[in-house]
Protein backbone atom coordinates (compact mmCIF):
# COMPACT_ATOMS: atom_id res chain seq x y z
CA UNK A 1 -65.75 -2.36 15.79
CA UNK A 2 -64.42 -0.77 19.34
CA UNK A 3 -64.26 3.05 19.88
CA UNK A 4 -62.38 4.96 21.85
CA UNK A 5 -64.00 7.20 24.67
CA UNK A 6 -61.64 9.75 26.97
CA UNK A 7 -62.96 11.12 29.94
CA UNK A 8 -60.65 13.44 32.36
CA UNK A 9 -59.99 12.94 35.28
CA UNK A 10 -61.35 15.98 36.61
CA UNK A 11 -64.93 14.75 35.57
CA UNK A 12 -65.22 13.46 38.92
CA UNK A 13 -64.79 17.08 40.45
CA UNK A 14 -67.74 18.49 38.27
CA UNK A 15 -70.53 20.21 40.50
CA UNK A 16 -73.07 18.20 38.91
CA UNK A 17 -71.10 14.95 39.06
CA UNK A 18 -70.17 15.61 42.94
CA UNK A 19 -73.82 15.98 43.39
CA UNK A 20 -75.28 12.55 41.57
CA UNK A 21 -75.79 9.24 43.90
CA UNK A 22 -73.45 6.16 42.90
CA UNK A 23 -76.03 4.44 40.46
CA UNK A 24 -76.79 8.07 38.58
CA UNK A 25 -72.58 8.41 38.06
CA UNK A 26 -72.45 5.11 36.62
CA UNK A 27 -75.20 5.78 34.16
CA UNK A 28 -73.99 8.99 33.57
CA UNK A 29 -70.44 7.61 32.40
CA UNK A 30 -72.34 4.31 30.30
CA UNK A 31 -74.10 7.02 28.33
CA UNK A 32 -71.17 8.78 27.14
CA UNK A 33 -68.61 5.40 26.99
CA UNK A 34 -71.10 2.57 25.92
CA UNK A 35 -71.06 0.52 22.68
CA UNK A 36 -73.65 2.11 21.14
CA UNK A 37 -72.29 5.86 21.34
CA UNK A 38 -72.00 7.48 18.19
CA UNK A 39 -69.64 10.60 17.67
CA UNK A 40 -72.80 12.92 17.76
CA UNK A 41 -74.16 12.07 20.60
CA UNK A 42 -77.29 10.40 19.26
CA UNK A 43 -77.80 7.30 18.94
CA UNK A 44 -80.33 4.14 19.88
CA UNK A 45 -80.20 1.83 23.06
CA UNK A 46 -83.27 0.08 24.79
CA UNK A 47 -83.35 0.55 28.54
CA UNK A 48 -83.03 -3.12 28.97
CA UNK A 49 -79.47 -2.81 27.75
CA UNK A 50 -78.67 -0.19 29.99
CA UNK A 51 -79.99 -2.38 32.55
CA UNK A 52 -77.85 -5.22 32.15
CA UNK A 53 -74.73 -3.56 30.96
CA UNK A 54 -74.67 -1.63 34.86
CA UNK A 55 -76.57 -4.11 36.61
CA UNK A 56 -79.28 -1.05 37.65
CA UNK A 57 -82.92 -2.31 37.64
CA UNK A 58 -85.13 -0.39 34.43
CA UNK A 59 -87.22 1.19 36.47
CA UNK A 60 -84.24 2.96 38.21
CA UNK A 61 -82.68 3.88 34.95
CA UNK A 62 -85.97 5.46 33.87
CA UNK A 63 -86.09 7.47 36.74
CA UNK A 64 -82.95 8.55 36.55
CA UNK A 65 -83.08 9.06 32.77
CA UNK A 66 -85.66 11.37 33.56
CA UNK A 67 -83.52 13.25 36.66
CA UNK A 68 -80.92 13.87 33.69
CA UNK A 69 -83.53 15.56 31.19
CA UNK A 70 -85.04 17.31 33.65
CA UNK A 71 -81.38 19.01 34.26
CA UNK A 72 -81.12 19.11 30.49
CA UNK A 73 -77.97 16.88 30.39
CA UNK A 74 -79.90 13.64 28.58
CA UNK A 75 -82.94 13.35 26.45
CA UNK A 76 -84.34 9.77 26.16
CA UNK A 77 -87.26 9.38 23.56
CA UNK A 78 -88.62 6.37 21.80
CA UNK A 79 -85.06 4.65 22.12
CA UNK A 80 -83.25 7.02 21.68
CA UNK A 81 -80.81 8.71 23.91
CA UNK A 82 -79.44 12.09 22.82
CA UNK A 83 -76.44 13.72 24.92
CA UNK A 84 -76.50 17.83 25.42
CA UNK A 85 -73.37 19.41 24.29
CA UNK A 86 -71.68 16.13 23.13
CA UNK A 87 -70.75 17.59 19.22
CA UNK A 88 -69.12 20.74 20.49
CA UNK A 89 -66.26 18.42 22.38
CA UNK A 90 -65.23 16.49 19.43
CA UNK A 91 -61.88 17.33 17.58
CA UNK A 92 -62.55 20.13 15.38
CA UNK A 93 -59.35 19.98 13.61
CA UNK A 94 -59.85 16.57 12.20
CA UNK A 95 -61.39 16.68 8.67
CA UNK A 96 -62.79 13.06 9.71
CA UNK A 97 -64.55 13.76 12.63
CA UNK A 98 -66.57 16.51 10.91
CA UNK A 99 -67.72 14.25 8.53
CA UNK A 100 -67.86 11.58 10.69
CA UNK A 101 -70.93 13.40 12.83
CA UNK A 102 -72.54 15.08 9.43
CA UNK A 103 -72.77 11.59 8.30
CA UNK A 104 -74.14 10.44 12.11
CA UNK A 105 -76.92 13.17 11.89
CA UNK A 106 -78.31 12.03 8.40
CA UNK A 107 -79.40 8.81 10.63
CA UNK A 108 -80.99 10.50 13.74
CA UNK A 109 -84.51 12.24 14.67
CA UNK A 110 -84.53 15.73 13.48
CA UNK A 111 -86.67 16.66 17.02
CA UNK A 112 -83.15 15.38 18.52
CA UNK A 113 -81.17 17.10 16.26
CA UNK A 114 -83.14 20.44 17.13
CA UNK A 115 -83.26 19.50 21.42
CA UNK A 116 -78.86 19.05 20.92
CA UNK A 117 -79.47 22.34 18.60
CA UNK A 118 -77.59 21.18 15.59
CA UNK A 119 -78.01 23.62 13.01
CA UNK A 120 -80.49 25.67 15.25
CA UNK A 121 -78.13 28.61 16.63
CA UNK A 122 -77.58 27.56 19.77
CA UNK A 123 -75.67 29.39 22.51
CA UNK A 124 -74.02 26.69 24.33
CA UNK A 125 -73.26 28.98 27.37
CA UNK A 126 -76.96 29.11 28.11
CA UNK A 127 -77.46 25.38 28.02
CA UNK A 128 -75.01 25.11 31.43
CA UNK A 129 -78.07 25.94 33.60
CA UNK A 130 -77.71 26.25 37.31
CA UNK A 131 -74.67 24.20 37.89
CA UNK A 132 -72.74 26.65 35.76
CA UNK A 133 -70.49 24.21 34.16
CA UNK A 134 -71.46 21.71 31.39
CA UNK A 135 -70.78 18.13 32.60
CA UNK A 136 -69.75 17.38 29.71
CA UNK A 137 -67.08 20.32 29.38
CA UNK A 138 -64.40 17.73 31.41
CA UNK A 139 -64.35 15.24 28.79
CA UNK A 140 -60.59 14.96 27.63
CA UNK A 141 -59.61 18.21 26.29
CA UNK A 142 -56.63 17.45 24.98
CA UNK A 143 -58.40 15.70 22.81
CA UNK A 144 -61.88 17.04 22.11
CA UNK A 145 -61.65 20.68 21.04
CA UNK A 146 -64.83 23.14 20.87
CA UNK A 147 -66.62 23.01 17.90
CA UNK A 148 -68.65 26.10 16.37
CA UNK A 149 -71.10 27.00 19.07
CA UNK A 150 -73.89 27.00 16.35
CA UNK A 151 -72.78 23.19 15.44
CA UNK A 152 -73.61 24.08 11.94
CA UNK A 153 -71.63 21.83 9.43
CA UNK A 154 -71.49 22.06 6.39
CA UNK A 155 -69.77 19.09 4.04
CA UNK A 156 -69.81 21.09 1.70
CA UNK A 157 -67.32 23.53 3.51
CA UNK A 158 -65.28 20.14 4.86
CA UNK A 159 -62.03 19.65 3.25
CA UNK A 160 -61.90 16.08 2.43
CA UNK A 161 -58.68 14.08 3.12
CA UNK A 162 -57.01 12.44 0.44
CA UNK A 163 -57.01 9.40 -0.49
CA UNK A 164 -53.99 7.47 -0.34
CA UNK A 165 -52.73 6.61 -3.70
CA UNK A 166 -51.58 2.45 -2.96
CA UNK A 167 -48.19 1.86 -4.58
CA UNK A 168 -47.89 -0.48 -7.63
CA UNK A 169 -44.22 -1.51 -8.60
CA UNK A 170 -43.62 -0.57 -12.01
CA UNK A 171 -43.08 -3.47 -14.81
CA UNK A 172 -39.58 -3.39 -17.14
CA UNK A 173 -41.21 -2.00 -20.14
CA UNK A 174 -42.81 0.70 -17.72
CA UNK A 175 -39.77 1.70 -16.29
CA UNK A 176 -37.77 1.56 -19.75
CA UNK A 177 -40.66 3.54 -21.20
CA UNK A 178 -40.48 6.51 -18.82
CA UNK A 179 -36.46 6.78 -19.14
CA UNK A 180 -36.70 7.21 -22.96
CA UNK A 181 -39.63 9.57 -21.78
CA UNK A 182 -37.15 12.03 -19.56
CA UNK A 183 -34.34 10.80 -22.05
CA UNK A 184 -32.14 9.38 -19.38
CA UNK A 185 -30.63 5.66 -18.33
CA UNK A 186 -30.25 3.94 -15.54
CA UNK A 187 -29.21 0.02 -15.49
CA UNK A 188 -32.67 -1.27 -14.95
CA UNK A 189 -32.28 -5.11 -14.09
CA UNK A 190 -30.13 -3.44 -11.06
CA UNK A 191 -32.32 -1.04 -10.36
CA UNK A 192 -35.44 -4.21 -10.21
CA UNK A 193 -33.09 -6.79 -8.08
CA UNK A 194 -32.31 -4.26 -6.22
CA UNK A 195 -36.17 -3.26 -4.93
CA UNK A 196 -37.48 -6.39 -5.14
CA UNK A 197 -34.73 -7.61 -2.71
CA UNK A 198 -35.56 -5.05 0.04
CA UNK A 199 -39.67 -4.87 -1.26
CA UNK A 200 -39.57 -1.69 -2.53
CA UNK A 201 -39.02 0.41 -0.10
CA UNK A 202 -36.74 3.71 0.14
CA UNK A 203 -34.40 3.51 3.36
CA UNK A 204 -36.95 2.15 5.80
CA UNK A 205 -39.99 3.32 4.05
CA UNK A 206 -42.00 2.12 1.58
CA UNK A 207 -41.83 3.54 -2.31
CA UNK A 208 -44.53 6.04 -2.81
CA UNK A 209 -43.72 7.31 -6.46
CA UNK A 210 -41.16 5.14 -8.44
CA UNK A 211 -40.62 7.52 -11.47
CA UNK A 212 -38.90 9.66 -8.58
CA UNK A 213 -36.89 7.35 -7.41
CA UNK A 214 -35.44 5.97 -10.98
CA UNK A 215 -35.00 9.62 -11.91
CA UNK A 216 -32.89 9.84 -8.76
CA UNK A 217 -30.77 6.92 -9.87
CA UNK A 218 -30.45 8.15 -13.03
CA UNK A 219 -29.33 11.18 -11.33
CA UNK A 220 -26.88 9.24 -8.85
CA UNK A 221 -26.00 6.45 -11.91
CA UNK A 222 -22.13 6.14 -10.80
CA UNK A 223 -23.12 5.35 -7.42
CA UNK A 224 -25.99 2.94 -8.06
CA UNK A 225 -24.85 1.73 -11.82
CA UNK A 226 -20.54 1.35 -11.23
CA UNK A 227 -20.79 2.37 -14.56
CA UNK A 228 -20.07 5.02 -17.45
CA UNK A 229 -23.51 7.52 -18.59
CA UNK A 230 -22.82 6.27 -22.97
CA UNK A 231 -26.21 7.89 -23.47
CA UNK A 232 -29.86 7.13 -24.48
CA UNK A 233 -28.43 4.20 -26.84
CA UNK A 234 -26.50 2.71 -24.45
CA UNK A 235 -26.43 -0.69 -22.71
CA UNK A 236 -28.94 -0.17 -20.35
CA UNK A 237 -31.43 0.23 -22.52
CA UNK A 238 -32.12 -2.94 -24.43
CA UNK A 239 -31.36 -2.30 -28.30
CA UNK A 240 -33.84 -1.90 -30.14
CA UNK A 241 -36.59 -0.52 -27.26
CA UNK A 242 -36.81 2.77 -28.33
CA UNK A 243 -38.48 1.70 -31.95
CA UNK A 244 -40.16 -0.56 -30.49
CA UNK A 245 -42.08 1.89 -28.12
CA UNK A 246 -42.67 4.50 -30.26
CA UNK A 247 -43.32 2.77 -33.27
CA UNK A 248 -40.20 3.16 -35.42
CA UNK A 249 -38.59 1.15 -37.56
């Protein structure tokens, strides 16, 4: 499955950017875009990948993987590759994405967990160092919005999104039973041709909740029916329905 990675443009302006040699930017940037990249930051790739993905010999990578955690930007431990600071520039807003990286931390190292200082209190000012800015601080910003500076999530705090409820067209008897329910009629083969013609959808938009829209054609019945409201008993609903669904004779 692809993700999506934004970098701005003014990434390349970054002290410590301005200041890396060609073969350090491009590992740099495959860190934070690569395949493997998970929305915290953490996540497992073996230097041979690296390797071959930028066309930098492993020994070079190591040594520059070990330039980056010296200037704690990268960590890179048995695997794994853990990015400083990567959390706090996700969207904050987004219900998902807060899940998405409590779910993404259940999977990784808790030593990595601690180095990013997930859930440890820390002040992400002090992690800038002597370059003063956070490299990471020009991802897009439109789009990736500070999160707590103690990155300490709970799910039990996150307000889950909704589900959305898939629409079911209703059956005859369904729709006959809920106008006897609100004790109204509508003419109900017109009402079915009628939706199943355009596939049930309102205007240009598909039917969420049917009940509403019979009880708005029961409401509108001259316009949709052509014909004369006679009441509960009349035409439009089939004689003898009403005993039938609640069990009278």
């Amino acid at each position: 499955m692809s993700k999506q990675r934004y970098i701005n443009t003014v990434f390349w302006d970054d002290d410590y950017i301005s200041n890396l040699d060609p073969s350090e930017k491009l590992l740099f940037i495959y860190l934070i875009t690569n395949p493997c990249t998970t929305i915290c930051g953490i996540y497992q790739i073996p230097i041979k990948r690296m390797a071959l993905d930028t066309g930098i010999e492993m020994s070079m990578c190591n040594k520059i993987l070990s330039r980056f955690q010296k200037d704690d930007k990268v960590l890179y431990r048995d695997g794994w590759i853990a990015i400083r600071n990567f959390i706090k520039h996700q969207n904050e807003k987004s219900p998902k994405v807060k899940i998405g990286i409590i779910n993404e931390l259940e999977k990784v190292p808790r030593d990595l967990k601690k180095w990013i200082g997930y859930g440890y209190g820390i002040d992400t000012v002090s992690t800038q160092g002597e370059y003063g800015i956070d490299t990471l601080s020009h991802l897009n910003l439109d789009l990736n919005l500070n999160l707590d500076s103690n990155l300490n999530l709970d799910s039990d705090l996150i307000e889950k999104e909704k589900p959305i409820k898939k629409f079911v067209k209703p059956t005859r008897e369904e729709i006959i039973s809920f106008l006897l329910s609100i004790n109204d009629t509508i003419d109900i083969d017109r009402f079915i041709d009628h939706y199943e013609s355009n596939g049930w959808k309102v205007g240009s938009n598909k039917m969420k909740d049917w009940k509403a829209t019979v009880r708005n054609w029961a409401r509108n019945k001259q316009k949709y029916n052509n014909a004369k409201d006679d009441g509960i008993e009349n035409n439009f609903i089939p004689q003898g329905t009403r005993e039938k669904i609640f069990n009278k004779k």
